[in-house]
C-alpha atoms as a PDB file:
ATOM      1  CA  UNK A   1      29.511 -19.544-108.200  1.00  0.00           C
ATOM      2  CA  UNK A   2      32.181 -21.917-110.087  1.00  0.00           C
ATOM      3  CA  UNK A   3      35.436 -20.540-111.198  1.00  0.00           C
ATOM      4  CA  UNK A   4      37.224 -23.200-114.307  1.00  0.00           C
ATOM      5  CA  UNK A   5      40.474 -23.767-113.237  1.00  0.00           C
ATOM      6  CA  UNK A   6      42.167 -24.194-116.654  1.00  0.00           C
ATOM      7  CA  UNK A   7      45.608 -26.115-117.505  1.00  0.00           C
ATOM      8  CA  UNK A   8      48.455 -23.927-119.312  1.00  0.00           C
ATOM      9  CA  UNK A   9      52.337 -24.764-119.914  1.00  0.00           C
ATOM     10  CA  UNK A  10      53.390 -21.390-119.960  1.00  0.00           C
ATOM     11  CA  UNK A  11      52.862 -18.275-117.938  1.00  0.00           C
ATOM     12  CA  UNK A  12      52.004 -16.229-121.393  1.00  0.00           C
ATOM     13  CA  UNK A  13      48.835 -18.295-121.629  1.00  0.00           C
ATOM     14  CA  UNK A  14      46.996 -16.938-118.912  1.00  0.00           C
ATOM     15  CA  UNK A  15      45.146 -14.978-120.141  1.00  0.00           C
ATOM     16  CA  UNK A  16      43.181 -17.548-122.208  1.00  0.00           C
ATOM     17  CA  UNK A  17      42.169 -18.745-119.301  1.00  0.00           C
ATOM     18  CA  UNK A  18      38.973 -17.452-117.790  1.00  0.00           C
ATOM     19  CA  UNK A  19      38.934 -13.460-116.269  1.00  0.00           C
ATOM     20  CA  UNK A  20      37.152 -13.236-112.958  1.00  0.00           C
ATOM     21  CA  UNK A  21      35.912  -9.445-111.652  1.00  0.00           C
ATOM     22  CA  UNK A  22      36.448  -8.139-108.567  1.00  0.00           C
ATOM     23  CA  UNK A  23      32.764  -5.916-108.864  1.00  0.00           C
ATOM     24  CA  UNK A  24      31.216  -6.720-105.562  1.00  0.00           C
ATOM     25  CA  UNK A  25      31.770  -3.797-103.149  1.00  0.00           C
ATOM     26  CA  UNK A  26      30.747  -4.217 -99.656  1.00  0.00           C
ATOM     27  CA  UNK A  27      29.981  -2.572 -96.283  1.00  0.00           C
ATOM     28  CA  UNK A  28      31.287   0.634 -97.040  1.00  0.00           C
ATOM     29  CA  UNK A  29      30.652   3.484 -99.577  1.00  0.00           C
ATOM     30  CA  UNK A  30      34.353   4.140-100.819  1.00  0.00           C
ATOM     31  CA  UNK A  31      36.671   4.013-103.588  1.00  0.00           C
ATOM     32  CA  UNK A  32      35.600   0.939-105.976  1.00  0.00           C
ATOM     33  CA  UNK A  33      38.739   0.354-108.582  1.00  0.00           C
ATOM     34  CA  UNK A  34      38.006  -1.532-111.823  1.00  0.00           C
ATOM     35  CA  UNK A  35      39.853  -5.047-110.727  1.00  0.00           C
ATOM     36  CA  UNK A  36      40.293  -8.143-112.702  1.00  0.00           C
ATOM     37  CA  UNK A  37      42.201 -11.744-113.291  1.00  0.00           C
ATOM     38  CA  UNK A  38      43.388 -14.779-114.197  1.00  0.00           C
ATOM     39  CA  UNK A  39      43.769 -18.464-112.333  1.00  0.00           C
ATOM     40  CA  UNK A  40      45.172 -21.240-114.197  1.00  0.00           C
ATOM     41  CA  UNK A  41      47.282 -24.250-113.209  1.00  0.00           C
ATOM     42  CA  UNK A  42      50.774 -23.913-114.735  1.00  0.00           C
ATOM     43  CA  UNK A  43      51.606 -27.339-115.288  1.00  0.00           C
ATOM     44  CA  UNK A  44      54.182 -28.726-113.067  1.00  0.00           C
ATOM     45  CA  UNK A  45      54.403 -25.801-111.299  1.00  0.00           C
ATOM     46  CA  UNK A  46      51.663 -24.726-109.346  1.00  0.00           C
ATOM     47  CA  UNK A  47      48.592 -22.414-109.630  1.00  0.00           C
ATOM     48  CA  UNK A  48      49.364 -19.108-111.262  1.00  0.00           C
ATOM     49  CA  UNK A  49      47.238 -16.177-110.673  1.00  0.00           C
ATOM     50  CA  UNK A  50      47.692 -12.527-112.206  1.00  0.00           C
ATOM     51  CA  UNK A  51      45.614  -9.628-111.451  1.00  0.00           C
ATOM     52  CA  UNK A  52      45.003  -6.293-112.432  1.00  0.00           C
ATOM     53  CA  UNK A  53      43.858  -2.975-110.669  1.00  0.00           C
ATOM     54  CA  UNK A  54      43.004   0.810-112.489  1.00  0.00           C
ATOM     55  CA  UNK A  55      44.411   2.886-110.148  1.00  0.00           C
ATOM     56  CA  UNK A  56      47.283   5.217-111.126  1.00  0.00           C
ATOM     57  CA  UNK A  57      48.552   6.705-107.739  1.00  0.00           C
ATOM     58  CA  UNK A  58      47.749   2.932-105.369  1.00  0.00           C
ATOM     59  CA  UNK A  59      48.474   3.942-101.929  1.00  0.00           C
ATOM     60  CA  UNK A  60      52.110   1.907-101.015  1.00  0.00           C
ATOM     61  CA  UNK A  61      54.155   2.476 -97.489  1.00  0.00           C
ATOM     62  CA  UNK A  62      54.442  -0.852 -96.611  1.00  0.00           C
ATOM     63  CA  UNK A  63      57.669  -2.764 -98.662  1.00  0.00           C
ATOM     64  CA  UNK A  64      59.752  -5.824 -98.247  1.00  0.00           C
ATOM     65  CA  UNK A  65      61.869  -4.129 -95.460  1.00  0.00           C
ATOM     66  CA  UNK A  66      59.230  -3.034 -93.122  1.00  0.00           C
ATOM     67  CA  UNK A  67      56.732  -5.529 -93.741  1.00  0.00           C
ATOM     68  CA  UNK A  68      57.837  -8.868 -94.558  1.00  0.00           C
ATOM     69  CA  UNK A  69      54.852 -11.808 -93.214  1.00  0.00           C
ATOM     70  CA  UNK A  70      53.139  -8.752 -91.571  1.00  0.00           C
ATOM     71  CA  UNK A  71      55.628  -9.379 -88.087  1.00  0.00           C
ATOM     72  CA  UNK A  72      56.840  -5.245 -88.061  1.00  0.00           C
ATOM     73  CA  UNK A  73      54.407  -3.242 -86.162  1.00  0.00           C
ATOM     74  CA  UNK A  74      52.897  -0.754 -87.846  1.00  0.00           C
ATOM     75  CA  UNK A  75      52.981  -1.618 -91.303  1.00  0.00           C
ATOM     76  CA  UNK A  76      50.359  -3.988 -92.781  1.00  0.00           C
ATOM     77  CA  UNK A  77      49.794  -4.525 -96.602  1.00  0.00           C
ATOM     78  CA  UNK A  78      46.169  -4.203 -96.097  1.00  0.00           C
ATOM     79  CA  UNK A  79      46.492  -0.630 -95.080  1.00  0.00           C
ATOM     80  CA  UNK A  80      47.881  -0.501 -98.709  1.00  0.00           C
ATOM     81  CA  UNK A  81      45.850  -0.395-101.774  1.00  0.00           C
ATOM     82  CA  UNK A  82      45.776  -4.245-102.106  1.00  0.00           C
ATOM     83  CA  UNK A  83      44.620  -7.347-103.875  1.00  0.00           C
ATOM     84  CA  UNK A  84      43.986 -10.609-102.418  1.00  0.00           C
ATOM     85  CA  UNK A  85      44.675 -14.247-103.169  1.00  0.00           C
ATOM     86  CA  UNK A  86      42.290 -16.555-100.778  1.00  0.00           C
ATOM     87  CA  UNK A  87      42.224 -20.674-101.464  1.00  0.00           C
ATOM     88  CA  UNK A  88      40.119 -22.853 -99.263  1.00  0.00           C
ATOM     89  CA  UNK A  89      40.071 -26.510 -99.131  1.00  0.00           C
ATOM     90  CA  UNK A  90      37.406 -28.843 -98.332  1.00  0.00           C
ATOM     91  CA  UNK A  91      37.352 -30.793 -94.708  1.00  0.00           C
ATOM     92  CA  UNK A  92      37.736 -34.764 -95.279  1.00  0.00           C
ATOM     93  CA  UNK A  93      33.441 -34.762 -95.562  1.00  0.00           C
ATOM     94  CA  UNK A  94      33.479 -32.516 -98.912  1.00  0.00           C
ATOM     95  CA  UNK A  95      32.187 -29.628 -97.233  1.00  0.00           C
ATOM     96  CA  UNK A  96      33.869 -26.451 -96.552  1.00  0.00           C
ATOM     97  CA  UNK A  97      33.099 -24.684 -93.037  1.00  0.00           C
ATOM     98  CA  UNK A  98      34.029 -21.298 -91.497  1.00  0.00           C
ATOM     99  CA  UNK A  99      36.923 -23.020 -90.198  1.00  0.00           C
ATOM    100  CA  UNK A 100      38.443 -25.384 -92.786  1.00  0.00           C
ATOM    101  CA  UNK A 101      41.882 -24.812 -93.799  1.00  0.00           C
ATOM    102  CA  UNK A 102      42.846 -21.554 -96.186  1.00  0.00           C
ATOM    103  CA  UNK A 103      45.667 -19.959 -97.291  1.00  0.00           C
ATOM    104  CA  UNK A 104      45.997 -15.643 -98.101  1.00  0.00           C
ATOM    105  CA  UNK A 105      48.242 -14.041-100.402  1.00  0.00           C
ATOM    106  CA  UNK A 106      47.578 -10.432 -99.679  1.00  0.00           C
ATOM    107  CA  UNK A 107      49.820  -7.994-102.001  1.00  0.00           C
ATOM    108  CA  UNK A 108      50.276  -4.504-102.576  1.00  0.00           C
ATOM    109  CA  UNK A 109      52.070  -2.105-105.274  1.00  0.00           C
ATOM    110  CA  UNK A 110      54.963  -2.822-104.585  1.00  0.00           C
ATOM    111  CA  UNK A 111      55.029  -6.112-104.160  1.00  0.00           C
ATOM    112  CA  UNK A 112      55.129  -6.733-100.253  1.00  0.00           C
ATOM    113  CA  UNK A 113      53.358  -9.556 -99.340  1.00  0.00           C
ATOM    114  CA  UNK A 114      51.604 -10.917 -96.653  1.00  0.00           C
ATOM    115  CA  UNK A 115      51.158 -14.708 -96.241  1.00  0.00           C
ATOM    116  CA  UNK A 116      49.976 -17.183 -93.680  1.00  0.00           C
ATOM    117  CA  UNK A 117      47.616 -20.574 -93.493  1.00  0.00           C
ATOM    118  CA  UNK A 118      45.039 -22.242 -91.171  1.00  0.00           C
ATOM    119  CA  UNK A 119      42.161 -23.020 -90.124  1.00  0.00           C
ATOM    120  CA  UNK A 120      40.187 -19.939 -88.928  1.00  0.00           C
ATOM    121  CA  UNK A 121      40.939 -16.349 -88.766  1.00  0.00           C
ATOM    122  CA  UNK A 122      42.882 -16.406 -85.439  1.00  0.00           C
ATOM    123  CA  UNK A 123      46.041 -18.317 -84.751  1.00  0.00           C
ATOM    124  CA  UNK A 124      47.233 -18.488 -88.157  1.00  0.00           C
ATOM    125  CA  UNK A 125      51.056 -19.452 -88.937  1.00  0.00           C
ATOM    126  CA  UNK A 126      53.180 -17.509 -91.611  1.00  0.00           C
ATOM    127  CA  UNK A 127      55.509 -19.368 -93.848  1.00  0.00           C
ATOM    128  CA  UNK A 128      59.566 -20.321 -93.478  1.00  0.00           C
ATOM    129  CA  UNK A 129      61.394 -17.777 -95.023  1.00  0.00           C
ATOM    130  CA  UNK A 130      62.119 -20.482 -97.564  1.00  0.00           C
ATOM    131  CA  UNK A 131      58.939 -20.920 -98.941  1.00  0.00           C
ATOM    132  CA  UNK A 132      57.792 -17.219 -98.447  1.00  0.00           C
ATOM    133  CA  UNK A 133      60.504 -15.944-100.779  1.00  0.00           C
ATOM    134  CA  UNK A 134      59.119 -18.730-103.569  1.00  0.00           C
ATOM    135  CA  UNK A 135      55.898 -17.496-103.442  1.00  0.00           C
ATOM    136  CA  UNK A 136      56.956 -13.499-103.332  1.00  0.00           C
ATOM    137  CA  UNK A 137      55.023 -11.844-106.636  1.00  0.00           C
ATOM    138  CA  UNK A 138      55.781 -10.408-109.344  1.00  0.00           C
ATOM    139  CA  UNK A 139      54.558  -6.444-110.060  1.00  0.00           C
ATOM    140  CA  UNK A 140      53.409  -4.839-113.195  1.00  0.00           C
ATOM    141  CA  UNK A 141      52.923  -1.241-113.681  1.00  0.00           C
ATOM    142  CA  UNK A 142      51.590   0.598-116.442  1.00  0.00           C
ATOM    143  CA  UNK A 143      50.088   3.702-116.302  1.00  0.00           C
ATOM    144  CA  UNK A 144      47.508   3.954-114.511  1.00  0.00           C
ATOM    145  CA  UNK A 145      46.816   0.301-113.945  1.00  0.00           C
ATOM    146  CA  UNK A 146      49.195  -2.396-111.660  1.00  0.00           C
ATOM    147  CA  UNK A 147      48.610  -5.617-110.963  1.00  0.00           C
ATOM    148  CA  UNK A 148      50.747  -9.269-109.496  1.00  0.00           C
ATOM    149  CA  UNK A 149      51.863 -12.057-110.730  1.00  0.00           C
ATOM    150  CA  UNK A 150      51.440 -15.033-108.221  1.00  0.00           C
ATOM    151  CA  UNK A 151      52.988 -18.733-108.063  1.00  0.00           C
ATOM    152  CA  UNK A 152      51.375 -20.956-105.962  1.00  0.00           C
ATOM    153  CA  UNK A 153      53.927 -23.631-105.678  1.00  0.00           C
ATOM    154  CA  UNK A 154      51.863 -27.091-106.560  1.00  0.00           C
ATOM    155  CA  UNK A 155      53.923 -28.946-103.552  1.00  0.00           C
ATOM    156  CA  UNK A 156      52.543 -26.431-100.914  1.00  0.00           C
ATOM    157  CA  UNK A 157      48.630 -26.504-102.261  1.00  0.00           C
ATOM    158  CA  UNK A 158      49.068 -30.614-101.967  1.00  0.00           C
ATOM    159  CA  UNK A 159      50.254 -30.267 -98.411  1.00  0.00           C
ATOM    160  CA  UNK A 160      48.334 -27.684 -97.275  1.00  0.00           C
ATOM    161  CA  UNK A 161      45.123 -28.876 -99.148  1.00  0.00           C
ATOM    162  CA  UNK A 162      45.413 -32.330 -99.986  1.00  0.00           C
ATOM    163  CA  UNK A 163      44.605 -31.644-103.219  1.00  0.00           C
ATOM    164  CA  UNK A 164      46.237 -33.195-106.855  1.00  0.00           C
ATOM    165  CA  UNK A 165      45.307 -30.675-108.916  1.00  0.00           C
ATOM    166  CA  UNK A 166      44.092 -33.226-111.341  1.00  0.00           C
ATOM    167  CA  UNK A 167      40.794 -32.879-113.661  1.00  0.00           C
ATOM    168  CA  UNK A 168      37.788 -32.647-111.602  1.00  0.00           C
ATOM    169  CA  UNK A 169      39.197 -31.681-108.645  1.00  0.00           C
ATOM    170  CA  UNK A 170      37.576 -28.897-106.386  1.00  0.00           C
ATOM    171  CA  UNK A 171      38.978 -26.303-103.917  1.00  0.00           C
ATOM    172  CA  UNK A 172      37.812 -22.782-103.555  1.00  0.00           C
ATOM    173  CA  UNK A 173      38.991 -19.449-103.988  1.00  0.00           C
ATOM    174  CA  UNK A 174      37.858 -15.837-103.844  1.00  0.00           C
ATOM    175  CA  UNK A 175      40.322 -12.508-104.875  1.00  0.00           C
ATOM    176  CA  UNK A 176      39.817  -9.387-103.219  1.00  0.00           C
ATOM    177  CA  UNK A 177      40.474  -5.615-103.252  1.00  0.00           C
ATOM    178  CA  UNK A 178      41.212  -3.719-100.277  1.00  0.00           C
ATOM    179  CA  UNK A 179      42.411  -0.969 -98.254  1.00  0.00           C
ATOM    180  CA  UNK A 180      41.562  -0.645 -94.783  1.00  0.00           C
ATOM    181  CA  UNK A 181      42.973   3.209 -94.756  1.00  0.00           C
ATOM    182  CA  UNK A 182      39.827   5.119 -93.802  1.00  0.00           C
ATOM    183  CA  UNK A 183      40.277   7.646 -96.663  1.00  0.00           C
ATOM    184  CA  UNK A 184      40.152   5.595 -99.353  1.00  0.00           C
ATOM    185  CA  UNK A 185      38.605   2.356 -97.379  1.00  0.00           C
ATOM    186  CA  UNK A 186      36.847  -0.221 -99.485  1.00  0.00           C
ATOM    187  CA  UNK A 187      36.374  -4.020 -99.911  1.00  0.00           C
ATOM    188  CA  UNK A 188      35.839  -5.360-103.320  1.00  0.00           C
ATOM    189  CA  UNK A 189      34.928  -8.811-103.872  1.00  0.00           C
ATOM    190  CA  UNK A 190      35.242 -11.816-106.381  1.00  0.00           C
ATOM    191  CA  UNK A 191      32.373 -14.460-104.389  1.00  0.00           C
ATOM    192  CA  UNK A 192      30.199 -12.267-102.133  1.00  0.00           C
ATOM    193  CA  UNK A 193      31.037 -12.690 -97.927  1.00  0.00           C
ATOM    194  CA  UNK A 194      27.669 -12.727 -96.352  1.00  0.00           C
ATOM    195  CA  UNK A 195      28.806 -11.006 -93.380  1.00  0.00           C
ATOM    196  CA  UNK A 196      27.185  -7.796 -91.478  1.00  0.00           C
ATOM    197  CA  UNK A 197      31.029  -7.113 -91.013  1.00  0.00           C
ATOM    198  CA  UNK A 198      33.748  -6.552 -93.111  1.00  0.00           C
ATOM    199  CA  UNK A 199      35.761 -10.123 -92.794  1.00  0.00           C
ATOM    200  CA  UNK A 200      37.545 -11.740 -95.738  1.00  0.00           C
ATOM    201  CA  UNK A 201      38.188 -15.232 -93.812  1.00  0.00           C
ATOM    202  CA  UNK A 202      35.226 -16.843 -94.409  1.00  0.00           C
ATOM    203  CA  UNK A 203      35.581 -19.649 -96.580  1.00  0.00           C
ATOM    204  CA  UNK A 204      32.395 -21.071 -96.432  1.00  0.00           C
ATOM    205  CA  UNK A 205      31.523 -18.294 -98.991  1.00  0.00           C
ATOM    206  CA  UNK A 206      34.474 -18.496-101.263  1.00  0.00           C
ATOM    207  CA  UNK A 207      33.918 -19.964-104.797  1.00  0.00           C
ATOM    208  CA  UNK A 208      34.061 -23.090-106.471  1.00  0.00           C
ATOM    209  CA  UNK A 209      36.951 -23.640-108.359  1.00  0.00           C
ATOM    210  CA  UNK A 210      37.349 -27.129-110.844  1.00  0.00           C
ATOM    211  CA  UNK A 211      40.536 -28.031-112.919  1.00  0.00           C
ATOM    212  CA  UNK A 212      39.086 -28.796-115.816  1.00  0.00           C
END
């Protein structure tokens, strides 16, 4: 699976880039909301990512105050109803392993966010407060659909991935949907996690993604 990273100059263009689904539902039998989006790199700027959910009452108790990088017990975004930003980046070889470096935007309703980078699941590191407030998203609500708008800043996907972001260069992504709230649990997928068990931190199945 190969996801074309196109080039815009302004956020209002992203949707002319190309719409990924969210359609593959896995390991449980649960709630399965219509979800949808758009990656494109905002020149200058960074990667810019919106996406969409149909839900009209999205379950939201975790917020900026209680939840800020996840470090308040008790309140995680993923309990939330939630959508995912995941970027992998390939080890020095080209290849990309269970435990090459990744970043996760995870995001709910109301736009709490939870952020951190590293290689494998365990012993990741959250952001300074500096960079975690550039990269908080933007929410839209309408109805009975919601969604995020996400900056990636360009400066923290070259140090983090050692990437350019010029044409023809690869990294990898996959978007989610979750909550992990047993009455309404679910785990929607972009790329498909080959996993027995529910686990989103797996790059070596995330997607292709090329800046054309």
């Amino acid at each position: 699976m190969e996801y074309l990273v196109k080039r815009i100059t302004e956020k209002e263009e992203i949707k002319k880039c190309e719409r990924f689904e969210v359609a593959n539902y896995q390991w449980v039998d649960g709630p399965k909301p219509e979800t949808w989006g758009y990656m494109g790199y905002l020149e200058g700027k960074g990667l810019y990512v919106e996406m969409y959910c149909k839900e009209s009452s999205p379950r939201t108790e975790t917020n900026m105050e209680n939840g800020k990088s996840g470090k308040v017990p008790g309140f995680r975004v993923c309990d939330d109803s939630t959508v995912e930003v995941f970027l992998g980046f390939a080890d020095e070889d080209g290849e990309i392993r269970e435990n090459s470096m990744y970043v996760n935007f995870e995001m709910n309703s109301a736009g709490a966010l939870y952020a951190a980078y590293g290689k494998g699941r365990k012993g990741r590191s959250h952001f300074s407060d500096e960079v975690y407030d550039s990269v908080l998203p933007e929410v839209y609500k309408d109805g009975e659909c919601w969604g995020i708008k996400l900056l990636i800043p360009e400066t923290l996907i070259k140090e983090l991935g050692k990437v350019d972001i010029e044409n023809g260069d690869v990294f990898y992504c996959n978007f989610y949907k979750i909550s992990e709230t047993p009455e309404i649990e679910h785990y929607g997928t972009f790329a498909e996690i080959k996993n027995e068990k529910p686990n989103f931190h797996l790059p070596q199945y995330f997607a292709k993604a090329r800046v054309e």
